[in-house]
PDB file of N, CA and C in Angstrom:
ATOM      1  N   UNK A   1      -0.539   6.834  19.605  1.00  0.00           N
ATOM      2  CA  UNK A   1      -0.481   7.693  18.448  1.00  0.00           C
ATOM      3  C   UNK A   1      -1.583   7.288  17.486  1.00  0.00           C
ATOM      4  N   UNK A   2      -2.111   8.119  16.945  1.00  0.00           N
ATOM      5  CA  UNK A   2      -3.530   7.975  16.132  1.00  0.00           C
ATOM      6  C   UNK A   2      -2.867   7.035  14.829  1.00  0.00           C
ATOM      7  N   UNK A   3      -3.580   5.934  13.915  1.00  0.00           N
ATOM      8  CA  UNK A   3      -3.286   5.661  12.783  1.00  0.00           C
ATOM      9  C   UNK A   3      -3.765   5.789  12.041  1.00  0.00           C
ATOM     10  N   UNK A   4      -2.992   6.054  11.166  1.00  0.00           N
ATOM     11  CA  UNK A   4      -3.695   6.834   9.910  1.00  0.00           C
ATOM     12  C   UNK A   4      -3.991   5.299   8.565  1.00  0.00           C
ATOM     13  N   UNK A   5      -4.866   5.148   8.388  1.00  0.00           N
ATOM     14  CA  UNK A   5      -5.919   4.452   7.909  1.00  0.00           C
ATOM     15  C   UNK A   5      -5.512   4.143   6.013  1.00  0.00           C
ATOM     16  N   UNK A   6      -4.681   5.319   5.600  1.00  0.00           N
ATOM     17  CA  UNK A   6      -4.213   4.662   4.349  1.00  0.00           C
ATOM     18  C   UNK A   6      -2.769   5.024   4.187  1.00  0.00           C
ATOM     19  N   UNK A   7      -2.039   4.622   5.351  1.00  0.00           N
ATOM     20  CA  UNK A   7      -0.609   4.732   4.589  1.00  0.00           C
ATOM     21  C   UNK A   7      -0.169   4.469   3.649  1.00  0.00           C
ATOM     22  N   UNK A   8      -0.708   3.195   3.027  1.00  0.00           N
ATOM     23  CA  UNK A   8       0.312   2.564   2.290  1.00  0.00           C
ATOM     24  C   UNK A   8      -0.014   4.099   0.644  1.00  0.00           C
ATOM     25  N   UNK A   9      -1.481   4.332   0.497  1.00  0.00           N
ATOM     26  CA  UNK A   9      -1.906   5.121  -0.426  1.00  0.00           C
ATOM     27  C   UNK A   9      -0.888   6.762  -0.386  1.00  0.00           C
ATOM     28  N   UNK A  10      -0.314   7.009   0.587  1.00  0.00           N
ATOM     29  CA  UNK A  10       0.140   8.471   0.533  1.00  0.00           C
ATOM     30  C   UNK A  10       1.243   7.726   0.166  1.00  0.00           C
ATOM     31  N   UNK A  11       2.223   6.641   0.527  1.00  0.00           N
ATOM     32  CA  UNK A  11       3.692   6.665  -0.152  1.00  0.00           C
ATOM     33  C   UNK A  11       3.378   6.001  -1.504  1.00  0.00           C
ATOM     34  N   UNK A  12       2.328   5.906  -1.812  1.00  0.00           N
ATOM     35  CA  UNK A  12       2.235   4.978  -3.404  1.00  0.00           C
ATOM     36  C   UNK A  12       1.069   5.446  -3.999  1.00  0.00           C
ATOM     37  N   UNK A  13       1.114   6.752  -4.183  1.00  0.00           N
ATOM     38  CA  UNK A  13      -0.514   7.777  -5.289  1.00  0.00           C
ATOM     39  C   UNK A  13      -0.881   7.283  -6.478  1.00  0.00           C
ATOM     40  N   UNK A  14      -0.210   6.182  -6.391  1.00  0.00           N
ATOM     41  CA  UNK A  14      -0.396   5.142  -8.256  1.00  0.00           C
ATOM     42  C   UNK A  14      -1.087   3.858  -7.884  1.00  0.00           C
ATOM     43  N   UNK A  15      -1.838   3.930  -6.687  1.00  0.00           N
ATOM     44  CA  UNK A  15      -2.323   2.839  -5.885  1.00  0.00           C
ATOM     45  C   UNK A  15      -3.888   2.833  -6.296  1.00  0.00           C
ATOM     46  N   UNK A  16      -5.137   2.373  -5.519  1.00  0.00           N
ATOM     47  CA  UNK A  16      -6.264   2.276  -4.958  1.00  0.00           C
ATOM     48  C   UNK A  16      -6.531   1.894  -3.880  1.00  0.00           C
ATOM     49  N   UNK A  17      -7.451   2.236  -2.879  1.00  0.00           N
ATOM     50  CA  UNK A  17      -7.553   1.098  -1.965  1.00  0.00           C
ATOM     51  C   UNK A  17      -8.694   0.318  -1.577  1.00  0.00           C
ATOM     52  N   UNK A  18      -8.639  -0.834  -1.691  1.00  0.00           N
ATOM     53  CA  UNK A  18      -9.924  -1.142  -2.050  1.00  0.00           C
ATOM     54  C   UNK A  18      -9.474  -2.289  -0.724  1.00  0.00           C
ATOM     55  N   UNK A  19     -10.971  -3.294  -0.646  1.00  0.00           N
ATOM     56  CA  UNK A  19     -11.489  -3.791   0.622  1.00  0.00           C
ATOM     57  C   UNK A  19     -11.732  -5.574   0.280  1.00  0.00           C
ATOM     58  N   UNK A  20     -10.981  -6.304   0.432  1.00  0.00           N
ATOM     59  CA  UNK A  20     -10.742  -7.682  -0.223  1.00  0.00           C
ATOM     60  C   UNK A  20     -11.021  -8.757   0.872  1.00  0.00           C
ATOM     61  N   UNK A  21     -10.706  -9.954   0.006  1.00  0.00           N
ATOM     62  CA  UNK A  21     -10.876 -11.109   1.174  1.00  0.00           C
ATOM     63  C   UNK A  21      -9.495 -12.238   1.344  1.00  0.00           C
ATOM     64  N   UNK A  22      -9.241 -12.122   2.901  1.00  0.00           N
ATOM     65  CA  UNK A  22      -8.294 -12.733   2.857  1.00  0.00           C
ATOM     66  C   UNK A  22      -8.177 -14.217   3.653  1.00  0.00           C
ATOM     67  N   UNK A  23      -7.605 -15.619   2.979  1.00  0.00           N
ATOM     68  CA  UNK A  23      -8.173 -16.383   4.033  1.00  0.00           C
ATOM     69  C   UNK A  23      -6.531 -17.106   4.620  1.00  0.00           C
ATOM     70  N   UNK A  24      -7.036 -17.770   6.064  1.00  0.00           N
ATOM     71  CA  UNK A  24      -5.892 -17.650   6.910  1.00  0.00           C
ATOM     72  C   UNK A  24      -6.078 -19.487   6.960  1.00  0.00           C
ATOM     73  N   UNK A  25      -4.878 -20.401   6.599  1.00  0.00           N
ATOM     74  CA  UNK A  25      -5.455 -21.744   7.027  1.00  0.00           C
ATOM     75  C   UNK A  25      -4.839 -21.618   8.933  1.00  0.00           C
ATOM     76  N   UNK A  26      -5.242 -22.798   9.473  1.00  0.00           N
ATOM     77  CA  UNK A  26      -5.124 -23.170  10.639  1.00  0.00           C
ATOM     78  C   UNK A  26      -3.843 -23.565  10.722  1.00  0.00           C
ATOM     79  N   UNK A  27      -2.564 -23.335  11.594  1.00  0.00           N
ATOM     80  CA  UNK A  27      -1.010 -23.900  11.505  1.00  0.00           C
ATOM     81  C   UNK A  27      -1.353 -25.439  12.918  1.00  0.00           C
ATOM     82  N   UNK A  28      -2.666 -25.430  12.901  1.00  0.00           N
ATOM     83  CA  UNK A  28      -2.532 -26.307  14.141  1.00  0.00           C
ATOM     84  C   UNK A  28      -3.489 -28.125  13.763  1.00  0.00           C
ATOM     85  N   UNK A  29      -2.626 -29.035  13.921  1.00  0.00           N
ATOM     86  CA  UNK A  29      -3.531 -30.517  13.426  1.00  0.00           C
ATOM     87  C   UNK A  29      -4.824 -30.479  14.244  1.00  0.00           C
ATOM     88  N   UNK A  30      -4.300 -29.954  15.742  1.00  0.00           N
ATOM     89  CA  UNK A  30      -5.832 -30.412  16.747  1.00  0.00           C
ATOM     90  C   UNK A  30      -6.947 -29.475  16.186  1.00  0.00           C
ATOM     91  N   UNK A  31      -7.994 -29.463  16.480  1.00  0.00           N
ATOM     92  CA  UNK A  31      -9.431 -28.665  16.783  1.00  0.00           C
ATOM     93  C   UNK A  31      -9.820 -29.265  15.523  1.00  0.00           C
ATOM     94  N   UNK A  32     -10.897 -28.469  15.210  1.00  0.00           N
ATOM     95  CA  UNK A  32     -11.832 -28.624  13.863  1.00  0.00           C
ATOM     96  C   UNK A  32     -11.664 -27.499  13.170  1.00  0.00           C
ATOM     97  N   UNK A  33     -11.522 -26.008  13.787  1.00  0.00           N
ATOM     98  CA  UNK A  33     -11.274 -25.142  12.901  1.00  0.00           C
ATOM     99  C   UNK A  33     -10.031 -24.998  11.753  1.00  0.00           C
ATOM    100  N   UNK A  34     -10.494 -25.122  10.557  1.00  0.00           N
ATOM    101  CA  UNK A  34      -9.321 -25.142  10.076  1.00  0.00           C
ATOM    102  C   UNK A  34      -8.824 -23.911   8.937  1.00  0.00           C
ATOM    103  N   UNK A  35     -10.387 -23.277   8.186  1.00  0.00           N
ATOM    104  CA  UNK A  35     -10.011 -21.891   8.239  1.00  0.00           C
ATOM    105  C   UNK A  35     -10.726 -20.471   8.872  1.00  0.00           C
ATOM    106  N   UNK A  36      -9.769 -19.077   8.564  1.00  0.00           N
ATOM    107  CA  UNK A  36     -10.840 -18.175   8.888  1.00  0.00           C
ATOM    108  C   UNK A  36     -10.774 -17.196   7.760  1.00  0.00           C
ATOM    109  N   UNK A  37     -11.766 -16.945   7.527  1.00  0.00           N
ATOM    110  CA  UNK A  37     -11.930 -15.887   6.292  1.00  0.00           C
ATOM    111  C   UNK A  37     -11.770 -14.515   6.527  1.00  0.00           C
ATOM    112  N   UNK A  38     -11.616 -13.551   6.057  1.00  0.00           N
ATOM    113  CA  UNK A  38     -11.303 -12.187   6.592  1.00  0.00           C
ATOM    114  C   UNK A  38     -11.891 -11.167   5.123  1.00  0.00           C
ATOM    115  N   UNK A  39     -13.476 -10.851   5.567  1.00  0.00           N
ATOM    116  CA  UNK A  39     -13.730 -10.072   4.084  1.00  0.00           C
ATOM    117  C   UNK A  39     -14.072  -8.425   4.882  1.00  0.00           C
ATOM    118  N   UNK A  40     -13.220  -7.932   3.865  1.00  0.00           N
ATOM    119  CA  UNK A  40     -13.103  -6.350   4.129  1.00  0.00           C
ATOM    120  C   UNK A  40     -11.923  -5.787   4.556  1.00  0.00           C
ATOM    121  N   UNK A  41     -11.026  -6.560   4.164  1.00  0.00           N
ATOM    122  CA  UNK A  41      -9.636  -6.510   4.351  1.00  0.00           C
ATOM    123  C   UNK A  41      -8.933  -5.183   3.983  1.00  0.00           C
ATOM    124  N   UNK A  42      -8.128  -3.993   4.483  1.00  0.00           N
ATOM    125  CA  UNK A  42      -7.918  -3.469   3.379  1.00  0.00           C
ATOM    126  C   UNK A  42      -6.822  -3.676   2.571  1.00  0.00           C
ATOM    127  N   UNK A  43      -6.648  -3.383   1.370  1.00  0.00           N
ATOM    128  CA  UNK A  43      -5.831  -3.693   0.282  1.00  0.00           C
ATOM    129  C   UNK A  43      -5.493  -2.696  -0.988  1.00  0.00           C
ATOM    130  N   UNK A  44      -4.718  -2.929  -1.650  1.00  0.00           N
ATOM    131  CA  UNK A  44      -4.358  -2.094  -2.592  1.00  0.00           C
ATOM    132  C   UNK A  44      -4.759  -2.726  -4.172  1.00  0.00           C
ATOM    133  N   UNK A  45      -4.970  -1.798  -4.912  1.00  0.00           N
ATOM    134  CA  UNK A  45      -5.285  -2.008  -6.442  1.00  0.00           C
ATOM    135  C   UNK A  45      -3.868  -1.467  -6.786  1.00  0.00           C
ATOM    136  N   UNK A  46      -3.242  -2.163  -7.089  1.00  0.00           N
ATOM    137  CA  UNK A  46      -1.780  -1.308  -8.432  1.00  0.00           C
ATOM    138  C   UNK A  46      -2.313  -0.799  -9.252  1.00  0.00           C
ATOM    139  N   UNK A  47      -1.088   0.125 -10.636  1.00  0.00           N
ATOM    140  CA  UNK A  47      -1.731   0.554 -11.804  1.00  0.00           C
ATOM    141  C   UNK A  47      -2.079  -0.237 -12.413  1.00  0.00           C
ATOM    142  N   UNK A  48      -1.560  -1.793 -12.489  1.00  0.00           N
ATOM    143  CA  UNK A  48      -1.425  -2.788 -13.140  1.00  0.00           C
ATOM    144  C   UNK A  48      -2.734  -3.651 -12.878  1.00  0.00           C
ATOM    145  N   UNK A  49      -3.474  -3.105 -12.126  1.00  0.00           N
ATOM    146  CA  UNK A  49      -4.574  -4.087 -11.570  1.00  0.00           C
ATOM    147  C   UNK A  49      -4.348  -5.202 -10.926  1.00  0.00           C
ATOM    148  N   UNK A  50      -3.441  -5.473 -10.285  1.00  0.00           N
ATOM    149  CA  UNK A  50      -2.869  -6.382  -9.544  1.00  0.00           C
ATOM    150  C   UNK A  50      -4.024  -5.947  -7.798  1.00  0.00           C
ATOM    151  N   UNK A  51      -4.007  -6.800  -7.360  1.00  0.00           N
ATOM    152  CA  UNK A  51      -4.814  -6.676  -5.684  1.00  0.00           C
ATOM    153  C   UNK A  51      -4.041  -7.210  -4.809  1.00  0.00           C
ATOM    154  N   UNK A  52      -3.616  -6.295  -4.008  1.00  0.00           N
ATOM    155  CA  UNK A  52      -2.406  -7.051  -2.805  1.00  0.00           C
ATOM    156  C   UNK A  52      -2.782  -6.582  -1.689  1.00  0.00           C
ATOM    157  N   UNK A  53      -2.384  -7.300  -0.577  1.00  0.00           N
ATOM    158  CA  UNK A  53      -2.615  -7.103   0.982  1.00  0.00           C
ATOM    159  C   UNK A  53      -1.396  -6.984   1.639  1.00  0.00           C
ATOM    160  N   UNK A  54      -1.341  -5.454   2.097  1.00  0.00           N
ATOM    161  CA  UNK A  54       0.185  -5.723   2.747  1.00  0.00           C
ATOM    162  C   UNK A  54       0.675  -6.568   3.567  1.00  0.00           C
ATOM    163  N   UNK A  55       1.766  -7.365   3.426  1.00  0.00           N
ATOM    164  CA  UNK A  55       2.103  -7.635   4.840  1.00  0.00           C
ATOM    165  C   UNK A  55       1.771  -7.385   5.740  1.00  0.00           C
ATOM    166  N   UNK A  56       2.439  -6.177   6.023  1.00  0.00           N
ATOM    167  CA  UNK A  56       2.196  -5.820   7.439  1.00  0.00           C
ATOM    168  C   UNK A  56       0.520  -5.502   8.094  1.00  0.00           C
ATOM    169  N   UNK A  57      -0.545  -5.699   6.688  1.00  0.00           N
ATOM    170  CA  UNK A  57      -1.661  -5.530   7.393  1.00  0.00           C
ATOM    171  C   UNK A  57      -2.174  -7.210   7.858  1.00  0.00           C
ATOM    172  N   UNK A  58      -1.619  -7.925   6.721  1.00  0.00           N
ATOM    173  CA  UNK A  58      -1.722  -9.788   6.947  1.00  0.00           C
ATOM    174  C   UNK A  58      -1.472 -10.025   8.667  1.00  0.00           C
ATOM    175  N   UNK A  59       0.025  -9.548   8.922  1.00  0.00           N
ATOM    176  CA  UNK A  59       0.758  -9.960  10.081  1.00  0.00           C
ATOM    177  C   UNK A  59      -0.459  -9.188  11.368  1.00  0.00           C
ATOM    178  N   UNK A  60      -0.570  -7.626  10.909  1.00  0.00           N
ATOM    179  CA  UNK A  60      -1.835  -7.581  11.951  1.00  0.00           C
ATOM    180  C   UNK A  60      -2.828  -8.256  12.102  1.00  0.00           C
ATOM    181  N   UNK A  61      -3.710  -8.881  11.335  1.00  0.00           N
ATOM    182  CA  UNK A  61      -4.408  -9.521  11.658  1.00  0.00           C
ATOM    183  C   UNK A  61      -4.643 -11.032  12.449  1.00  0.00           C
ATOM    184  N   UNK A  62      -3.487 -11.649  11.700  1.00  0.00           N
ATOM    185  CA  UNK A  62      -3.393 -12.315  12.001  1.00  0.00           C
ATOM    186  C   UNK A  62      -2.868 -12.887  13.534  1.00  0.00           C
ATOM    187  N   UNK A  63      -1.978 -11.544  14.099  1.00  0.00           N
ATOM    188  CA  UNK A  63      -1.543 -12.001  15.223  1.00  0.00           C
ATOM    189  C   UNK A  63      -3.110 -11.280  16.267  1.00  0.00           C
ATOM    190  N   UNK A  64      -3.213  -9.908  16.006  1.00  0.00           N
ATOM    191  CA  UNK A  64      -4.432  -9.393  16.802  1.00  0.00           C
ATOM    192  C   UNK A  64      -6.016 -10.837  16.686  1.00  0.00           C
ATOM    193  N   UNK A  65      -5.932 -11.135  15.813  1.00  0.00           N
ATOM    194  CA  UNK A  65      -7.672 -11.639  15.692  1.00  0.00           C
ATOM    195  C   UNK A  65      -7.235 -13.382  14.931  1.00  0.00           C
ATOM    196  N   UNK A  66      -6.933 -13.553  14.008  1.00  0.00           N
ATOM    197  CA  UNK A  66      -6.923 -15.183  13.101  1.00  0.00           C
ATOM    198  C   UNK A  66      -6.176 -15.862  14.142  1.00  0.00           C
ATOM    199  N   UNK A  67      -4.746 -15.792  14.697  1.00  0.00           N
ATOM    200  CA  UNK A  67      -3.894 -16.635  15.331  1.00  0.00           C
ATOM    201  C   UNK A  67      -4.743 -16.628  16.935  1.00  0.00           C
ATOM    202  N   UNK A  68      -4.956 -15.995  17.590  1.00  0.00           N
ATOM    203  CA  UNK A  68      -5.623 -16.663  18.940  1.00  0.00           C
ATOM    204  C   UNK A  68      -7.049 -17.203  18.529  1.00  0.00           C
ATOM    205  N   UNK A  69      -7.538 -16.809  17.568  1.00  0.00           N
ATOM    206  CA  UNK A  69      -8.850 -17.831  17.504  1.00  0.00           C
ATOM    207  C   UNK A  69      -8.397 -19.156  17.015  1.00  0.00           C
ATOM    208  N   UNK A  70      -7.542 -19.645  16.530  1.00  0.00           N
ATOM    209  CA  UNK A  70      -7.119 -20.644  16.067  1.00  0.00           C
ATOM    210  C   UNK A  70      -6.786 -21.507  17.721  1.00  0.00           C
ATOM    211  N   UNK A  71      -5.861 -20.740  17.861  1.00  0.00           N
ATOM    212  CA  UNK A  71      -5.575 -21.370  19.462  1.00  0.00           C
ATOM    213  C   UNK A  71      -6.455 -21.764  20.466  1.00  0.00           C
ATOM    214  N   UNK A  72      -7.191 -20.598  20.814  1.00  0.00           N
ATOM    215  CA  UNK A  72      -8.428 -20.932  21.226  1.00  0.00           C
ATOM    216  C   UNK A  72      -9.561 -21.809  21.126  1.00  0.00           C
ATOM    217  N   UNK A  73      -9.375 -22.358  19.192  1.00  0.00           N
ATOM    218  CA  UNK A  73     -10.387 -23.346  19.194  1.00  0.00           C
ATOM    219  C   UNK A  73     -10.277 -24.619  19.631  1.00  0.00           C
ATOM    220  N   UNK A  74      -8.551 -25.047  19.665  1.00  0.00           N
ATOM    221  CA  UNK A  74      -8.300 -26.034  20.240  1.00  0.00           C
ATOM    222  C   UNK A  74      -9.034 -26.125  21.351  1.00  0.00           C
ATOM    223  N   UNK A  75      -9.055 -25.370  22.604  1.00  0.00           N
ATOM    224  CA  UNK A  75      -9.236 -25.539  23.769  1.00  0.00           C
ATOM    225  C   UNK A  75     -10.845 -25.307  24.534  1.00  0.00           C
ATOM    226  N   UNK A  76     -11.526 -25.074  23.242  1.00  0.00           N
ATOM    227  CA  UNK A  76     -12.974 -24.945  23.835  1.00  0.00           C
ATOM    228  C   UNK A  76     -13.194 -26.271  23.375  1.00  0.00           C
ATOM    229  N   UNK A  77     -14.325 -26.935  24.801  1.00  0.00           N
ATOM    230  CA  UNK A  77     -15.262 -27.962  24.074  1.00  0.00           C
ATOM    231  C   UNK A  77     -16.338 -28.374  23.440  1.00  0.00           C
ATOM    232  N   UNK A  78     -16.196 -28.852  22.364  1.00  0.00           N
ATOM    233  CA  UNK A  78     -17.378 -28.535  21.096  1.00  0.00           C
ATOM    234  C   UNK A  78     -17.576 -27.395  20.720  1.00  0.00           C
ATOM    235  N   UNK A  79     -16.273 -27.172  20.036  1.00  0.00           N
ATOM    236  CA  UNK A  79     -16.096 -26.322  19.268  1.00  0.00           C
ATOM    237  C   UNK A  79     -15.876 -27.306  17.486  1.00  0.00           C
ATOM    238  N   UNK A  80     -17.148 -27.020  16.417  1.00  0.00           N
ATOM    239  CA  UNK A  80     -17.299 -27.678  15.771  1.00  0.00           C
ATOM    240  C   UNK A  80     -17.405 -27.208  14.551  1.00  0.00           C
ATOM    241  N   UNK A  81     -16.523 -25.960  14.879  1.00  0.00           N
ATOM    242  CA  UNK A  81     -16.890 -24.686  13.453  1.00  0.00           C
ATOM    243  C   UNK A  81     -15.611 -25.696  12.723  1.00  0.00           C
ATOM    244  N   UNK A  82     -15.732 -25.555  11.335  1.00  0.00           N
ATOM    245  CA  UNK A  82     -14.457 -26.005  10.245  1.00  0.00           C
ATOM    246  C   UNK A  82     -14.390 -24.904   9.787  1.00  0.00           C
ATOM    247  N   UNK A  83     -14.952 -23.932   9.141  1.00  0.00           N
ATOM    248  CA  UNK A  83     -14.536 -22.487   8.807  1.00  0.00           C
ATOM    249  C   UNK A  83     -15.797 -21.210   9.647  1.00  0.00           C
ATOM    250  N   UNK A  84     -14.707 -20.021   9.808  1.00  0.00           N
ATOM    251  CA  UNK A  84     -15.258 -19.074  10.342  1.00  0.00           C
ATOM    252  C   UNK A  84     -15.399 -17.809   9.429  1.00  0.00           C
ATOM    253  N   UNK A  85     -16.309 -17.200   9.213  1.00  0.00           N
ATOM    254  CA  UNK A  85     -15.846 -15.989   8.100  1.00  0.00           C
ATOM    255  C   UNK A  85     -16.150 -14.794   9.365  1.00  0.00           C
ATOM    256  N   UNK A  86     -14.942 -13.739   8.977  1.00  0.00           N
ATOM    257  CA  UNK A  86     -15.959 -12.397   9.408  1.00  0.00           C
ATOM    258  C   UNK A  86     -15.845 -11.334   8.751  1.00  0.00           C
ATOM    259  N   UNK A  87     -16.570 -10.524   9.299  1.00  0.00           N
ATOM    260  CA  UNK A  87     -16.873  -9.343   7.717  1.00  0.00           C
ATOM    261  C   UNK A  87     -16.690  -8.064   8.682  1.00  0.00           C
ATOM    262  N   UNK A  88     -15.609  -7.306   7.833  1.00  0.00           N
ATOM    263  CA  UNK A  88     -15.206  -6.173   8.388  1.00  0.00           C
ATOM    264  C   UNK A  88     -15.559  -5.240   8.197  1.00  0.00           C
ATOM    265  N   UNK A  89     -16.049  -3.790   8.305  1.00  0.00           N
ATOM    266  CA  UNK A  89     -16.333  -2.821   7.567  1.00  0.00           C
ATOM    267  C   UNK A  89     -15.879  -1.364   7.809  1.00  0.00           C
ATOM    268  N   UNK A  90     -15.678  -0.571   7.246  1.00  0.00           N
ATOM    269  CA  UNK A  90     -15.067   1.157   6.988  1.00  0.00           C
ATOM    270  C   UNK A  90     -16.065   1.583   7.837  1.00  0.00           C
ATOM    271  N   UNK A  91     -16.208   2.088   9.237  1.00  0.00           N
ATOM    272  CA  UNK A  91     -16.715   2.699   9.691  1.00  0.00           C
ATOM    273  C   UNK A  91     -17.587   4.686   8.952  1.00  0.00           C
ATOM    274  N   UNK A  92     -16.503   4.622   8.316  1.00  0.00           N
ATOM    275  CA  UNK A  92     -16.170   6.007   7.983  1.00  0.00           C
ATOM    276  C   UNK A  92     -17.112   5.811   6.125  1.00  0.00           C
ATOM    277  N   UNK A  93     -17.359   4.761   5.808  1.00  0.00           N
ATOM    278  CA  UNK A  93     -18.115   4.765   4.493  1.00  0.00           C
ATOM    279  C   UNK A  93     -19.625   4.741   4.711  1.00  0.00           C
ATOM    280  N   UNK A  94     -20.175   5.590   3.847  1.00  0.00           N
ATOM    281  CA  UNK A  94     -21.900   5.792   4.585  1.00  0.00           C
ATOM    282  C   UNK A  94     -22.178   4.219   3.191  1.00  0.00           C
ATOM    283  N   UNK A  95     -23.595   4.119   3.707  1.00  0.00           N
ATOM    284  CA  UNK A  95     -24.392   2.886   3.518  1.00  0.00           C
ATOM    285  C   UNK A  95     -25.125   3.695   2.015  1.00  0.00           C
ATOM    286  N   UNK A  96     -25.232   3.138   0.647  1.00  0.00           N
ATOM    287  CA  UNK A  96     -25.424   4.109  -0.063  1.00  0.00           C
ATOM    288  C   UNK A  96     -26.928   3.572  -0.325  1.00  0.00           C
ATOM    289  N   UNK A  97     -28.230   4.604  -0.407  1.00  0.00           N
ATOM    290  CA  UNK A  97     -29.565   3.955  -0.528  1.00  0.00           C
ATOM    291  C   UNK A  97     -29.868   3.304  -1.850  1.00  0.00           C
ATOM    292  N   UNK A  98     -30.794   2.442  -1.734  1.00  0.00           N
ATOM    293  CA  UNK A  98     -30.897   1.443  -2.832  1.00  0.00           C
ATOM    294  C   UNK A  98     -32.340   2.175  -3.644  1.00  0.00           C
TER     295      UNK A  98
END
């Protein structure tokens, strides 16, 4: 089934949605990696100006992409990253000229 890209904005029209950074520590003592950064997150602006990340978009990420790279770093050798960032982006937003 297709997903639609701003739910959380149609049940909450008192929202924004804007594109944040979220960081994930490591739940594991072994490897070296210990965080991963996540910029372009999407997220919400309240009326209040508050900036939140849903849950349920945290829990996606984290299980699709942050939690097996974590795992994974254990098990490669020389693997010597301590933090990883990656940068996400809106396919659907044009590049605006400078």
């Amino acid at each position: 089934m297709p997903r639609n890209s701003e739910p959380e904005k149609l049940r909450n029209p008192e929202s924004e949605i804007i594109y944040t950074v979220v960081d994930f520590r490591s739940p594991y003592r072994q490897g070296s990696l210990r965080t991963i950064e996540l910029v372009g997150v999407p997220g919400l602006r309240l009326k209040n100006g508050q900036c939140v990340v849903p849950e349920k978009t945290q829990r996606f990420f984290d299980s699709l992409l942050v939690g097996p790279l974590f795992g994974l770093s254990i098990r490669v050798r020389d693997c010597n990253f301590r933090q990883l960032k990656i940068w996400l982006y809106d396919t659907k937003t044009r590049r605006k000229r400078v």
